[in-house]
Protein backbone atom coordinates (compact mmCIF):
# COMPACT_ATOMS: atom_id res chain seq x y z
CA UNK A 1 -6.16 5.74 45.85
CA UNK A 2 -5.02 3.45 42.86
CA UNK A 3 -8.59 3.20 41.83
CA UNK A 4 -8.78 7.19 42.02
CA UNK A 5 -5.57 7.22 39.75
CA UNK A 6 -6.53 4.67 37.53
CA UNK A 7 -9.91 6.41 36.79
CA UNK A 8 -8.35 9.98 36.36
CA UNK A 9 -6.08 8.85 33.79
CA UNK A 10 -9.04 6.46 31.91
CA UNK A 11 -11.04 10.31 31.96
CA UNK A 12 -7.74 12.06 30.28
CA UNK A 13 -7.43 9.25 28.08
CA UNK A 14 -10.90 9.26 26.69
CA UNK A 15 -11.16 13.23 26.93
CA UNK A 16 -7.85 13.01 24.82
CA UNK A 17 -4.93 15.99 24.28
CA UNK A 18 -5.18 18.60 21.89
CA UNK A 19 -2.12 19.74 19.60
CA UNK A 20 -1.56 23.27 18.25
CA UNK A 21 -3.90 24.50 15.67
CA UNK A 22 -3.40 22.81 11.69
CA UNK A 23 -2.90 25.76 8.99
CA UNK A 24 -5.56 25.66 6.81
CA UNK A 25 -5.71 25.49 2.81
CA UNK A 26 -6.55 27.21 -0.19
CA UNK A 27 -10.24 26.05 -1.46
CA UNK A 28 -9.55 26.16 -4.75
CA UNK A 29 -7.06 23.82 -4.81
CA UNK A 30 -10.27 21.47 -3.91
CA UNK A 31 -12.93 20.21 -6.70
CA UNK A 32 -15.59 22.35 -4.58
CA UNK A 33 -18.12 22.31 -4.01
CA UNK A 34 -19.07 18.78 -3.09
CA UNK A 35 -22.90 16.78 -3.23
CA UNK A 36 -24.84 16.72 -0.51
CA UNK A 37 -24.70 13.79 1.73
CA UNK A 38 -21.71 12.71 -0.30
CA UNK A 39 -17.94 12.08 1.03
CA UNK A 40 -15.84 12.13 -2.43
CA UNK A 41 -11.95 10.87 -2.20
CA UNK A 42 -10.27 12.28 -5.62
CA UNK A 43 -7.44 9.73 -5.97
CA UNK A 44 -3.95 10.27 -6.72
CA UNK A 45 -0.32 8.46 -6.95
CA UNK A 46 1.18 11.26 -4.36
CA UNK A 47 -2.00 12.22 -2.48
CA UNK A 48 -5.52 11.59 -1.89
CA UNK A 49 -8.38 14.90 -1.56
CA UNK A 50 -11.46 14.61 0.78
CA UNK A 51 -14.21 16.03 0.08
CA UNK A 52 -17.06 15.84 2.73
CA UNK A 53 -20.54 17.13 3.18
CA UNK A 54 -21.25 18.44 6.93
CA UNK A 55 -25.02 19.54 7.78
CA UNK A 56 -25.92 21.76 11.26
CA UNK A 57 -21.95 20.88 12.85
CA UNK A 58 -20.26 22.94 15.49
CA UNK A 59 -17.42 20.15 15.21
CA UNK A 60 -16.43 17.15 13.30
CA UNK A 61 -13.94 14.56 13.86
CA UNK A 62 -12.10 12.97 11.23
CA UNK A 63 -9.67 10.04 12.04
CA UNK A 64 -6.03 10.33 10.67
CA UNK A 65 -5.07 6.77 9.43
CA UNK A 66 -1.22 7.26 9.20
CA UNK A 67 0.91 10.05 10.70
CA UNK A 68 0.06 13.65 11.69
CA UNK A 69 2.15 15.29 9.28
CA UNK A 70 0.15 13.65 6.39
CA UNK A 71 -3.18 15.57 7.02
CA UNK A 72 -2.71 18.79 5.14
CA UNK A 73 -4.49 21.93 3.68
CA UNK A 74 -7.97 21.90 5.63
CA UNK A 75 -10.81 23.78 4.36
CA UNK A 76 -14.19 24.63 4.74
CA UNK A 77 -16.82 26.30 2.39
CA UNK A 78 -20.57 26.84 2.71
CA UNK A 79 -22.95 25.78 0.54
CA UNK A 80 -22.46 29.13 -1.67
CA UNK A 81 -18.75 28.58 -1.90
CA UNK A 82 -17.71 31.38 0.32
CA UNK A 83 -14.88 30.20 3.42
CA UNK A 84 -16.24 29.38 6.69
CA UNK A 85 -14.33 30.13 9.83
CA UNK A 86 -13.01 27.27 11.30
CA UNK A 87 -10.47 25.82 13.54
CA UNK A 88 -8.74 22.83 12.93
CA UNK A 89 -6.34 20.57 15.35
CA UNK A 90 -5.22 17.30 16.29
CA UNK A 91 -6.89 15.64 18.47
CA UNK A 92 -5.42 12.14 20.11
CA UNK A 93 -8.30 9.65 22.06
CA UNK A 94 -7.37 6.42 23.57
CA UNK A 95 -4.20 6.74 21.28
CA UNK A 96 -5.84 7.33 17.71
CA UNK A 97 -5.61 10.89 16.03
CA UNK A 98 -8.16 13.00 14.83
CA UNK A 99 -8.16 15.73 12.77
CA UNK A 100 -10.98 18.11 14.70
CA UNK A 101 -12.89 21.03 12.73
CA UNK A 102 -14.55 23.26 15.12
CA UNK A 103 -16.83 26.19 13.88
CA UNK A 104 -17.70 28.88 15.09
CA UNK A 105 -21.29 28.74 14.18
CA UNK A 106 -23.33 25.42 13.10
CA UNK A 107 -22.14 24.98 9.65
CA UNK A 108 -23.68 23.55 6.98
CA UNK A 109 -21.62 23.22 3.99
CA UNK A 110 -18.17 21.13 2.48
CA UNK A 111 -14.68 20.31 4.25
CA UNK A 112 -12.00 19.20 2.60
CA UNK A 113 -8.64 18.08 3.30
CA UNK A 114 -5.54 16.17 1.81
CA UNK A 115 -4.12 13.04 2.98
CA UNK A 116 -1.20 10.07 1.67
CA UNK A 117 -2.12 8.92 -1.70
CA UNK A 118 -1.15 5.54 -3.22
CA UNK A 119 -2.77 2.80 -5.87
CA UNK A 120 -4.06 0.55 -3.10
CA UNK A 121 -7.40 2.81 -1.51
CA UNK A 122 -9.20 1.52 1.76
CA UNK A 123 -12.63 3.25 2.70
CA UNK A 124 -14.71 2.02 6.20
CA UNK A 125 -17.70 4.14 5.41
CA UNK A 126 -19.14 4.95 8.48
CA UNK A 127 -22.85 6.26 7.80
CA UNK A 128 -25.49 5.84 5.71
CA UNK A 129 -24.36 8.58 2.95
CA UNK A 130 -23.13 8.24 -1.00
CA UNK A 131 -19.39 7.39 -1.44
CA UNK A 132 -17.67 8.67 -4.62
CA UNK A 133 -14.00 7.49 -5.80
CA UNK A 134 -12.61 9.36 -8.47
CA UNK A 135 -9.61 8.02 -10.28
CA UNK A 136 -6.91 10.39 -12.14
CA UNK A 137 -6.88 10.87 -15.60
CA UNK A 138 -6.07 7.63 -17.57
CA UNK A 139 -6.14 5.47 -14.97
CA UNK A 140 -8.48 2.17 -14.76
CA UNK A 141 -8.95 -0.30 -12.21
CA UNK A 142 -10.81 -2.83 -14.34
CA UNK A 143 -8.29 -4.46 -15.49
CA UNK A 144 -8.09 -8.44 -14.55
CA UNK A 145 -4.91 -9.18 -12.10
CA UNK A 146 -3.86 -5.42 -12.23
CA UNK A 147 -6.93 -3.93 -10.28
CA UNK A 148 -10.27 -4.43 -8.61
CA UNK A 149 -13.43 -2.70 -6.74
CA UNK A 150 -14.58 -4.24 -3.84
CA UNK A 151 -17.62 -4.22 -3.07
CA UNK A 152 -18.93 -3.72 -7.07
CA UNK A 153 -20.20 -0.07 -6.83
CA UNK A 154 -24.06 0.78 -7.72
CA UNK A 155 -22.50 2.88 -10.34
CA UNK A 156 -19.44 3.45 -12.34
CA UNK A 157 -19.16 6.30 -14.80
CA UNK A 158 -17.05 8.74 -16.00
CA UNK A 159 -16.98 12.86 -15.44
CA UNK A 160 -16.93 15.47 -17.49
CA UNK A 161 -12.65 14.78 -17.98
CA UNK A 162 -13.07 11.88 -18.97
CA UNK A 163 -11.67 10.08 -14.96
CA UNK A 164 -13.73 7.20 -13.60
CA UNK A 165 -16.31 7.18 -11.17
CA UNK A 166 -17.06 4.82 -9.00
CA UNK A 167 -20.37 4.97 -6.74
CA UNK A 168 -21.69 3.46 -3.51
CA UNK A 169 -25.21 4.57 -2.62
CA UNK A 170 -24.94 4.54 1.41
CA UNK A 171 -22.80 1.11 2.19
CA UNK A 172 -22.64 1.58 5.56
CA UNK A 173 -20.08 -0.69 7.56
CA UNK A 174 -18.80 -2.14 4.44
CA UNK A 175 -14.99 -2.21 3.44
CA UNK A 176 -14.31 -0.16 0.15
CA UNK A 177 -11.24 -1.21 -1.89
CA UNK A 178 -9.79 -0.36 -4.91
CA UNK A 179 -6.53 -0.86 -6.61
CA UNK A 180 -6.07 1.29 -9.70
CA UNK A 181 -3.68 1.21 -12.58
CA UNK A 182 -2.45 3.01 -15.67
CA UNK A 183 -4.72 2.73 -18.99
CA UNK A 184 -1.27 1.74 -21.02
CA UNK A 185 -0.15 -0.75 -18.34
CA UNK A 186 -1.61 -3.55 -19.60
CA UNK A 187 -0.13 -2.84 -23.56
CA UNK A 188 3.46 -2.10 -21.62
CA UNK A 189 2.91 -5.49 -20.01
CA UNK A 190 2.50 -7.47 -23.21
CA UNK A 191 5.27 -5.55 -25.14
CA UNK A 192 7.35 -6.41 -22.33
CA UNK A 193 6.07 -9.73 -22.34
CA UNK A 194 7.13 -10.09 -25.88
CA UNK A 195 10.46 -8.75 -25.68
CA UNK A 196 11.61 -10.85 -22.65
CA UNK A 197 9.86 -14.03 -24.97
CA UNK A 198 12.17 -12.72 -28.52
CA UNK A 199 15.23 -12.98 -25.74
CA UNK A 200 14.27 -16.09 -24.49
CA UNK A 201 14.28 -17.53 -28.06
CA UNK A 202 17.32 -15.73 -29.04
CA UNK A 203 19.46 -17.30 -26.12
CA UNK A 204 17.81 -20.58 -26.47
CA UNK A 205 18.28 -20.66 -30.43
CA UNK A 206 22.11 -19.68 -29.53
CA UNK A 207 22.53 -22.73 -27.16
CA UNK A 208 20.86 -25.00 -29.72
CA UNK A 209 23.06 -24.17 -32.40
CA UNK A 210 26.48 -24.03 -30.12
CA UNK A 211 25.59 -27.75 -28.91
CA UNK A 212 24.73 -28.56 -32.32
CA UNK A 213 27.25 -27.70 -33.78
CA UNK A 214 29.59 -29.07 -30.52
CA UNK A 215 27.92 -32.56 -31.50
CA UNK A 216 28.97 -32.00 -35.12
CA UNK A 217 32.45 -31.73 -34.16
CA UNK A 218 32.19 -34.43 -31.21
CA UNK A 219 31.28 -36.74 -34.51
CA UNK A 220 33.89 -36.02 -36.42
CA UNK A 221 36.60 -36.77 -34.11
CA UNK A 222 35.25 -40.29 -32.91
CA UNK A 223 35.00 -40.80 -37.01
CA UNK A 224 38.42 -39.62 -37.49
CA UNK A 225 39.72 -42.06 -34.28
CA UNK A 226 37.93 -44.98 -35.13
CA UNK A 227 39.29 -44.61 -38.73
C-alpha cells in the first residue's frame, strides 16, 4: 500500500499542478519580430524582455528562475506579426515553475515575455540555437573590473540605436554571463577618485601643519625654560 502511495504521489509530482491562466501582453511593447532560431534577452536595470523563436509547437515550457509574480506580459506573434491564440499558465514539476504556452494550433512564429532585470545576467542555453544579449542604451560591459562576458561571444556589435550586441552562435550547455555598466561610470569613478585624493591631501596637509607648528611652539618653551 505504501509503495502504491509513494508511486501515486511520484506520478502527481512529475505530472505537476497547473495555476490559473497568466494575462497576456501587448506585442508592441516587444522588439518583434524576433530571428529565426534565435532567443534574444533585451536587458534592462528594472526588467529583462524574451524574445524566442518557436517552430511547429502546440506547447512550450519556459522555466521561471525566481518567483511567479515576476513573469509578466506573455505574447505570441506569427511570423507575419499578427497575434496568435495562446494560453499561458504556471506550471509547477518536481517543485520548479514553468511558464507553459499552449496553442491552439502548431505555431510557428515569436513568444515573448518579461522577467526581473538586474546588471548581473545568467543564460544556460539549452539547444543548439543563436543567443543575442542586447544591452540598454549607453551601457558597456567592457570595461576592466566593472564588467565582463563570459564565454567571449562570436560576435559583438552594435544595432541600429547605437546598444551593444553580444552574439553566441549555438553554445549549447554553456553558462552565459554578463555584468554590464554605465558608459560614464568609469569617468564618475576617477572624478570621484580624485576628489576623495584632493581631501585626503587637504586633511593630511592640515595635520602636517597643526603638528608643525605644535613642534614650533613645543621649541620655544623648552628654549624659554632652559634659559
Amino acid at each position: 500500500m505504501k509503495l502504491i502511495i509513494a508511486l501515486v504521489m511520484f506520478s502527481v509530482l512529475a505530472a505537476g499542478c497547473i495555476s490559473p491562466d497568466i494575462k497576456t501582453g501587448d506585442p508592441s511593447q516587444y522588439e518583434l519580430p524576433g530571428l529565426e532560431n534565435t532567443t534574444i534577452f533585451y536587458l534592462n536595470v528594472s526588467s529583462t524582455q524574451v524574445i524566442e523563436n518557436i517552430i511547429n509547437q502546440t506547447s512550450v515550457d519556459y522555466r521561471i528562475e525566481d518567483s511567479i509574480q515576476t513573469f509578466r506580459h506573455p505574447v505570441a506573434v506569427d511570423y507575419q506579426g499578427n497575434n496568435a491564440s495562446v494560453n499561458v499558465t504556471i506550471k509547477t514539476i518536481m517543485g520548479r515553475n514553468y511558464a507553459h504556452f499552449n496553442f491552439s494550433t502548431n505555431f510557428s512564429g515569436f513568444v515573448a515575455y518579461t522577467r526581473p532585470g538586474g546588471q548581473d545576467f545568467t543564460y544556460v542555453s539549452a539547444g543548439n540555437r543563436t543567443i543575442r544579449v542586447v544591452l540598454p542604451e549607453n551601457f558597456t560591459s567592457g570595461t576592466m573590473f566593472l564588467g565582463y562576458i563570459q564565454p567571449n561571444p562570436d560576435n559583438n556589435t552594435r544595432d541600429s540605436s547605437g546598444r551593444e550586441v553580444l552574439v553566441w552562435d549555438n553554445p549549447a550547455g554553456q553558462k552565459i554571463r554578463v555584468r554590464y555598466h554605465h558608459r560614464d561610470t568609469p569617468v564618475l569613478l576617477i572624478y570621484m577618485s580624485g576628489f576623495l585624493l584632493f581631501c585626503a591631501l587637504i586633511v593630511w596637509g592640515y595635520y602636517y601643519f597643526s603638528i608643525s607648528a605644535l613642534k614650533k611652539k613645543r621649541k620655544k618653551l623648552e628654549n624659554i625654560i632652559r634659559k
